[in-house]
PDB file of N, CA and C in Angstrom:
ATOM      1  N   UNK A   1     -25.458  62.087   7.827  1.00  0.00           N
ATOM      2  CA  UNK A   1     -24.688  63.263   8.173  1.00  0.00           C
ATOM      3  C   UNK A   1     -24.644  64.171   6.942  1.00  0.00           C
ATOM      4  N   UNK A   2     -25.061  65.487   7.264  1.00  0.00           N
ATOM      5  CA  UNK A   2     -24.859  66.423   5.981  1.00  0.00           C
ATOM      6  C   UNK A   2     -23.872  67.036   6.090  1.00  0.00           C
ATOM      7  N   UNK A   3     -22.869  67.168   4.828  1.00  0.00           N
ATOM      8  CA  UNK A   3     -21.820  68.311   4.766  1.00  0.00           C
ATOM      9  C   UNK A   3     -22.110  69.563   4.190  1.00  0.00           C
ATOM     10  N   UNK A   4     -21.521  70.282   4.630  1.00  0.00           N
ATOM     11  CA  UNK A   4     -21.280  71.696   4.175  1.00  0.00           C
ATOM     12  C   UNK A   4     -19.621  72.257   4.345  1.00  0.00           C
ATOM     13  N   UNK A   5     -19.351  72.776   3.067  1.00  0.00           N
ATOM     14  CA  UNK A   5     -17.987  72.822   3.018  1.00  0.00           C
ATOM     15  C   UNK A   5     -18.030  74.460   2.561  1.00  0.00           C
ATOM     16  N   UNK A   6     -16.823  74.925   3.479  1.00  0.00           N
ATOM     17  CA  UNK A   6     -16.533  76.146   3.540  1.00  0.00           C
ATOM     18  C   UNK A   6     -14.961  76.828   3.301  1.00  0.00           C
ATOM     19  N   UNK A   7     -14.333  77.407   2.690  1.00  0.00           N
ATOM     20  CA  UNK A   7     -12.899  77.570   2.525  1.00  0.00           C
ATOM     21  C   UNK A   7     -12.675  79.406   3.435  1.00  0.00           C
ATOM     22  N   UNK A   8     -12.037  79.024   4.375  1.00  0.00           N
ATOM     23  CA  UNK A   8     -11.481  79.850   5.154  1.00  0.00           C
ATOM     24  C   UNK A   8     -10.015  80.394   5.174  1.00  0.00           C
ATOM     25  N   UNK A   9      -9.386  81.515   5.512  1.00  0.00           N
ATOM     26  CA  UNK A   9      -8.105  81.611   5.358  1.00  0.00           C
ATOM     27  C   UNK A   9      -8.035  81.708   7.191  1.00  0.00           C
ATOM     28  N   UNK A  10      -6.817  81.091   7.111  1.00  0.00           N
ATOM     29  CA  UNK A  10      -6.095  80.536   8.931  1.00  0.00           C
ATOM     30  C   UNK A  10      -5.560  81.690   9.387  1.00  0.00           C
ATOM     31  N   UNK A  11      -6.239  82.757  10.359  1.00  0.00           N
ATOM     32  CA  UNK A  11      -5.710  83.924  11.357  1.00  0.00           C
ATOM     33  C   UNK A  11      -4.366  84.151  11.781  1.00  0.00           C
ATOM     34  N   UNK A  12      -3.757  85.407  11.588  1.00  0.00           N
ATOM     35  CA  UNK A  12      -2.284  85.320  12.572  1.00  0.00           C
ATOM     36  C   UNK A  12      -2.139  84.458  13.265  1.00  0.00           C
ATOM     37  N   UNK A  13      -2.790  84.602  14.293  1.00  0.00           N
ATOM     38  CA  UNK A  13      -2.693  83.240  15.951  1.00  0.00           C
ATOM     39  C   UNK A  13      -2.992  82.047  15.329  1.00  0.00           C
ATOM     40  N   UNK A  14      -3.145  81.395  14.283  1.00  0.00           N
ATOM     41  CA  UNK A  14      -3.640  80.369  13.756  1.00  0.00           C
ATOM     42  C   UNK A  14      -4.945  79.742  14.393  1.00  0.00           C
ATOM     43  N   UNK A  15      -6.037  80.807  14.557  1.00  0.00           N
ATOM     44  CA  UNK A  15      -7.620  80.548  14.779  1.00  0.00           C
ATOM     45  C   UNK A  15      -7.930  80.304  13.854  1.00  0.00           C
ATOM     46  N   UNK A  16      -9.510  79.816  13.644  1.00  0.00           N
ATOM     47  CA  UNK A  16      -9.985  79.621  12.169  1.00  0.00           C
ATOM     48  C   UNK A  16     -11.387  80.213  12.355  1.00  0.00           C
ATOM     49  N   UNK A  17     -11.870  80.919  11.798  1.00  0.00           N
ATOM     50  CA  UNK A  17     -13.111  81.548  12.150  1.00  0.00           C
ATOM     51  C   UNK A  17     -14.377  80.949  11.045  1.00  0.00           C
ATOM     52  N   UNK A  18     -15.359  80.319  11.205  1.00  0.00           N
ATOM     53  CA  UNK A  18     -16.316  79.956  10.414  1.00  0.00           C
ATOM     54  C   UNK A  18     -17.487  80.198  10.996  1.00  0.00           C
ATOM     55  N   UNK A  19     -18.247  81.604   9.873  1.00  0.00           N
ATOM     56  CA  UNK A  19     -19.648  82.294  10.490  1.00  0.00           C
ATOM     57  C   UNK A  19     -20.838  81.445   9.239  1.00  0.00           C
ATOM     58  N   UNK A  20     -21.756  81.779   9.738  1.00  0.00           N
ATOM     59  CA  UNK A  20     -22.936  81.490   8.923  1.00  0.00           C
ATOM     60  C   UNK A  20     -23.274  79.818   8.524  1.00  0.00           C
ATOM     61  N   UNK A  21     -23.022  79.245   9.415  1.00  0.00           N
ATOM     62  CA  UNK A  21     -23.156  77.591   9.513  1.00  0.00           C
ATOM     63  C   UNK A  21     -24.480  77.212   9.557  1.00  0.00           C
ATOM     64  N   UNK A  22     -25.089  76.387   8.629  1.00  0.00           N
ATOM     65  CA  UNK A  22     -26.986  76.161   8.613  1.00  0.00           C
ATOM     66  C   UNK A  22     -26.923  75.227   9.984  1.00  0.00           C
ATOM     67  N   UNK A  23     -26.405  75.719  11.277  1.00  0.00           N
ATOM     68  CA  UNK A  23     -26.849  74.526  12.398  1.00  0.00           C
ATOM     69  C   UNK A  23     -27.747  75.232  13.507  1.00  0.00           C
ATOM     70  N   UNK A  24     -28.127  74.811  14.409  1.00  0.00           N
ATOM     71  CA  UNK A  24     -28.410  75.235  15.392  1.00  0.00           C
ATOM     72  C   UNK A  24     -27.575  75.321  16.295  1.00  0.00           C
ATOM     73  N   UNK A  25     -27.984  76.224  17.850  1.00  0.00           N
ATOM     74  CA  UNK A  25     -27.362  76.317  18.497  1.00  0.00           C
ATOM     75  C   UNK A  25     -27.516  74.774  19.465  1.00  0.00           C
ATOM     76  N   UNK A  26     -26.090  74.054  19.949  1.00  0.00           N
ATOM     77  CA  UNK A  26     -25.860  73.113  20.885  1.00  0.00           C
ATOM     78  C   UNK A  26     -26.068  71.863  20.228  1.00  0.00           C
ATOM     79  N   UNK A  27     -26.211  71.962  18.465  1.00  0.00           N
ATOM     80  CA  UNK A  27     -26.093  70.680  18.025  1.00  0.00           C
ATOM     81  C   UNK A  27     -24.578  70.381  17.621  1.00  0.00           C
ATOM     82  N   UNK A  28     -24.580  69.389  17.549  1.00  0.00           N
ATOM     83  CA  UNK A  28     -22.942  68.631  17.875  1.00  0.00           C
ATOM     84  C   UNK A  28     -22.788  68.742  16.143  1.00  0.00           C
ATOM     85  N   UNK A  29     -21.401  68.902  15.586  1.00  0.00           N
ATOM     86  CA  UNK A  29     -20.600  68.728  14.362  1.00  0.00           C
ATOM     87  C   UNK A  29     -19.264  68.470  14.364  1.00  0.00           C
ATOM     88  N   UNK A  30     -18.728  67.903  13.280  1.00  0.00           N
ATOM     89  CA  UNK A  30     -17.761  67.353  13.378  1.00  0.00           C
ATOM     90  C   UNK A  30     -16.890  68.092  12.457  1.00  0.00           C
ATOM     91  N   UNK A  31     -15.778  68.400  12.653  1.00  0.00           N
ATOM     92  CA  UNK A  31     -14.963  69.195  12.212  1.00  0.00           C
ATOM     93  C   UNK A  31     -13.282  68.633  11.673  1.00  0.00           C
ATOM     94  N   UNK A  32     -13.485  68.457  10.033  1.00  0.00           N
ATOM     95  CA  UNK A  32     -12.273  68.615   9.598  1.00  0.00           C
ATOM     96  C   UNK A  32     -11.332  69.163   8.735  1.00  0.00           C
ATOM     97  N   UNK A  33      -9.867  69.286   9.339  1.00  0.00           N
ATOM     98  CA  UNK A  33      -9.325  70.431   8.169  1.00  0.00           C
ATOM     99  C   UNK A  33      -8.546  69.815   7.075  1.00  0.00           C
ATOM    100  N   UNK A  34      -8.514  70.337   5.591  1.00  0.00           N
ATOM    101  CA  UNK A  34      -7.719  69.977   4.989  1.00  0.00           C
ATOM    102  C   UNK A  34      -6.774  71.101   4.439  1.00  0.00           C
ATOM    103  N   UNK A  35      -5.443  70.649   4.516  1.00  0.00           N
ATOM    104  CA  UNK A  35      -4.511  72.048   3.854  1.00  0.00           C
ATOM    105  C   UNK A  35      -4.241  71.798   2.629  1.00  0.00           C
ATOM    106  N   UNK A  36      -4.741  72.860   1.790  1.00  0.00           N
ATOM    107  CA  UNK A  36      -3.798  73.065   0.663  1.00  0.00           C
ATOM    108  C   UNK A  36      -2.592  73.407   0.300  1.00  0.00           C
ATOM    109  N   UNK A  37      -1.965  72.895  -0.417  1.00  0.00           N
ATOM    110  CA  UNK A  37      -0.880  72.841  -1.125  1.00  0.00           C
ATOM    111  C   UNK A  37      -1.000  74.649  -1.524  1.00  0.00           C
ATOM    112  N   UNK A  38       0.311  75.162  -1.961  1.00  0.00           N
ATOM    113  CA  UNK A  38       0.044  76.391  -2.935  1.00  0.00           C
ATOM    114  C   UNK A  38       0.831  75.888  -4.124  1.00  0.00           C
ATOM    115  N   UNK A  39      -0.510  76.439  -4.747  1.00  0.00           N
ATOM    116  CA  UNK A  39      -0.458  76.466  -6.589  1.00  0.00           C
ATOM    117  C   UNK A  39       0.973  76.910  -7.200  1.00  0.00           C
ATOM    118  N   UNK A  40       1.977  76.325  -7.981  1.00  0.00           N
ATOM    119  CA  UNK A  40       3.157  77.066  -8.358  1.00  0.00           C
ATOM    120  C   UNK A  40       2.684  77.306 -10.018  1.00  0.00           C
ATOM    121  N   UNK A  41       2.833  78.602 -10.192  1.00  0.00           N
ATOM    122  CA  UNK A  41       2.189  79.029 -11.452  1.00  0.00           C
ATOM    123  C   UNK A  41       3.780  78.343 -12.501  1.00  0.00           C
ATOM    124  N   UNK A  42       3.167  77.324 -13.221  1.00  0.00           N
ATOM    125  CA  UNK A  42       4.361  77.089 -14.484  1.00  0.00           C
ATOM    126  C   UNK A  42       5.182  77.997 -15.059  1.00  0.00           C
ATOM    127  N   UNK A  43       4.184  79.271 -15.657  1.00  0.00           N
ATOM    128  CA  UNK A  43       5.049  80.040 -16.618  1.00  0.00           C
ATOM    129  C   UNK A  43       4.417  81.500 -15.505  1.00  0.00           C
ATOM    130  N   UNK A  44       4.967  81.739 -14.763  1.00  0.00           N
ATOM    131  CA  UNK A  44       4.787  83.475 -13.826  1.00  0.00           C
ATOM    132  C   UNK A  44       4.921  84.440 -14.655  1.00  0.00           C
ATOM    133  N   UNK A  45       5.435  84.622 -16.084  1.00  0.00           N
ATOM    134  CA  UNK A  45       4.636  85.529 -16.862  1.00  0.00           C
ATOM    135  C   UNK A  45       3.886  85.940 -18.090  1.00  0.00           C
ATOM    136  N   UNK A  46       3.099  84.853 -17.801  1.00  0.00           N
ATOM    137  CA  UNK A  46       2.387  84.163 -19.201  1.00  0.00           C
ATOM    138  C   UNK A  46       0.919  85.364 -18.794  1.00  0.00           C
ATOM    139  N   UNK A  47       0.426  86.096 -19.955  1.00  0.00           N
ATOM    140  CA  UNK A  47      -0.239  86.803 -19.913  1.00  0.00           C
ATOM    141  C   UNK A  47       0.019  88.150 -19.360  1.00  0.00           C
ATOM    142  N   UNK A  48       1.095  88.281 -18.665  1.00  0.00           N
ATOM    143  CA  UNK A  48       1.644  90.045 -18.347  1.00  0.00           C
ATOM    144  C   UNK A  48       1.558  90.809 -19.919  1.00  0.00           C
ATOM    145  N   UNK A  49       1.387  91.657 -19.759  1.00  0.00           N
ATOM    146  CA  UNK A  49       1.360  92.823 -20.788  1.00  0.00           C
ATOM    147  C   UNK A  49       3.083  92.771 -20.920  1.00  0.00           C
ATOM    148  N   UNK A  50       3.791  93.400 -22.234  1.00  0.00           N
ATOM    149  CA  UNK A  50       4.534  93.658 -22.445  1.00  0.00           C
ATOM    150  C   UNK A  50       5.332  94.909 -23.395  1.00  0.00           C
ATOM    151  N   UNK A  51       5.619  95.617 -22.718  1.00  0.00           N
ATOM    152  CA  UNK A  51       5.450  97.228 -23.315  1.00  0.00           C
ATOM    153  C   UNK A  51       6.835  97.271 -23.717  1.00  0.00           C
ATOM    154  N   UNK A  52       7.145  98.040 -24.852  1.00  0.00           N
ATOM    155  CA  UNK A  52       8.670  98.162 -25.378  1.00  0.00           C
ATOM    156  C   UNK A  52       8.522 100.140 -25.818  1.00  0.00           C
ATOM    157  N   UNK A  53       9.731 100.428 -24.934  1.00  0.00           N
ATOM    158  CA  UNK A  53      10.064 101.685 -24.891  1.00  0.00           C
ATOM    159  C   UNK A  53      10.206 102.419 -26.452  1.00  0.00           C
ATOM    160  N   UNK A  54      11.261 101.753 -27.443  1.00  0.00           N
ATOM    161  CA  UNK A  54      11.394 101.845 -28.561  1.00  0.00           C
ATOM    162  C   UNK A  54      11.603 101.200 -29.593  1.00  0.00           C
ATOM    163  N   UNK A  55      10.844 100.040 -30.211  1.00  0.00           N
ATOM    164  CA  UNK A  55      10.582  99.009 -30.753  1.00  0.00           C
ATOM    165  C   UNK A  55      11.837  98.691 -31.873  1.00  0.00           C
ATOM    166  N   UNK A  56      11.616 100.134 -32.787  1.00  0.00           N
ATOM    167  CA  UNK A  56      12.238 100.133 -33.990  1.00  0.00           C
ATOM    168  C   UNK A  56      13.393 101.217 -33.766  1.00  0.00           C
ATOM    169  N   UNK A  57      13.870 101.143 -32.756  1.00  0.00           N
ATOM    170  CA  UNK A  57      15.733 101.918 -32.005  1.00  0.00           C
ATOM    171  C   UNK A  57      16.862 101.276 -32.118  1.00  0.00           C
ATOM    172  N   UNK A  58      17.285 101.598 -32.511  1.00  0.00           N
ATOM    173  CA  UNK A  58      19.078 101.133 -31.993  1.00  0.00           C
ATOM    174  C   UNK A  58      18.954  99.907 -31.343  1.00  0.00           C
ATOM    175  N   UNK A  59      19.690  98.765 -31.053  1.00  0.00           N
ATOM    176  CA  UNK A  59      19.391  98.167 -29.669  1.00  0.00           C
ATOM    177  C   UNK A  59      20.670  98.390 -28.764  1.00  0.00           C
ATOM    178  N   UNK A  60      21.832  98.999 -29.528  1.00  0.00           N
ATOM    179  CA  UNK A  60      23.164  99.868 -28.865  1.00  0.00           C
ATOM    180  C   UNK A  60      22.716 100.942 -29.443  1.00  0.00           C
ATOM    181  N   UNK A  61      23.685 102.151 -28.605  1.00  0.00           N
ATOM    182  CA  UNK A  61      24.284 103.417 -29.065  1.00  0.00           C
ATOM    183  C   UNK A  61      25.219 102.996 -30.329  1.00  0.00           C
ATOM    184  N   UNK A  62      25.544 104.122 -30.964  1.00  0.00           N
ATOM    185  CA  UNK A  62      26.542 104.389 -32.132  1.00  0.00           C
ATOM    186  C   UNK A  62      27.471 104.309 -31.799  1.00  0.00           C
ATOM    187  N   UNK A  63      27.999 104.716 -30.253  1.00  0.00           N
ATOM    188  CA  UNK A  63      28.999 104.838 -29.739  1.00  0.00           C
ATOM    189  C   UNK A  63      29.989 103.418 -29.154  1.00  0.00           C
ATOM    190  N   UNK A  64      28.734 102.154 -29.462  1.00  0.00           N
ATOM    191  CA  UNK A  64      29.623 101.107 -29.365  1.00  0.00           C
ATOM    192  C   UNK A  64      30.035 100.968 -30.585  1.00  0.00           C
ATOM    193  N   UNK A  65      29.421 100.878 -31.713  1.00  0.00           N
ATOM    194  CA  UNK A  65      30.457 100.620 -32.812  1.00  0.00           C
ATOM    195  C   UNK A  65      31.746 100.927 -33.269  1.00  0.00           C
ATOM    196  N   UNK A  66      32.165  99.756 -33.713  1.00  0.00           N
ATOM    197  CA  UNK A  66      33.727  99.845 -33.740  1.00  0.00           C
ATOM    198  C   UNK A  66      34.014  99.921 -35.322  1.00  0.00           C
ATOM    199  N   UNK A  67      33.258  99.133 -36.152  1.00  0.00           N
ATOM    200  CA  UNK A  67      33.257  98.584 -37.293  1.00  0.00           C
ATOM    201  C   UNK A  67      33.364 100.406 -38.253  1.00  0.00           C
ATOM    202  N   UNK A  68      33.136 101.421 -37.922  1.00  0.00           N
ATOM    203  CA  UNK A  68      33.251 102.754 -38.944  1.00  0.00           C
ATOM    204  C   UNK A  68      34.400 103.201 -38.083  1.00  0.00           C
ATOM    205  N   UNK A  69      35.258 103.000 -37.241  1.00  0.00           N
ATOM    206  CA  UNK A  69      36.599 103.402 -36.395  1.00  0.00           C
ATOM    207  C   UNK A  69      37.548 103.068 -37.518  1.00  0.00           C
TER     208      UNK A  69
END
């Protein structure tokens, strides 16, 4: 028996559509599915860019300080 393995995504209606199969027409195959799991990314923002508005600013206003009151 030869395999050929193909990764499909599962239709609204939950059809599964698989084109371009090396078989002929009316030869018999056997068909099974396996589901994947989904991947949970460890760190979700490991590699985002990180942009800073004003690096070397205030990180308050003047107007919180109390310490020259």
């Amino acid at each position: 028996m030869k395999r050929h393995k193909v990764k499909v995504v599962v239709l609204q209606d939950g059809k599964i559509v698989v084109e371009n199969l090396p078989v002929r027409a009316g030869q018999r195959v056997e068909v099974t599915v396996e589901i994947e799991e989904p991947v949970r990314r460890r760190w979700p923002l490991k590699g985002l860019p990180v942009r800073l508005k004003d690096p070397f600013g205030p990180a308050v206003p003047d107007s919180d300080w109390d310490a020259d009151k």
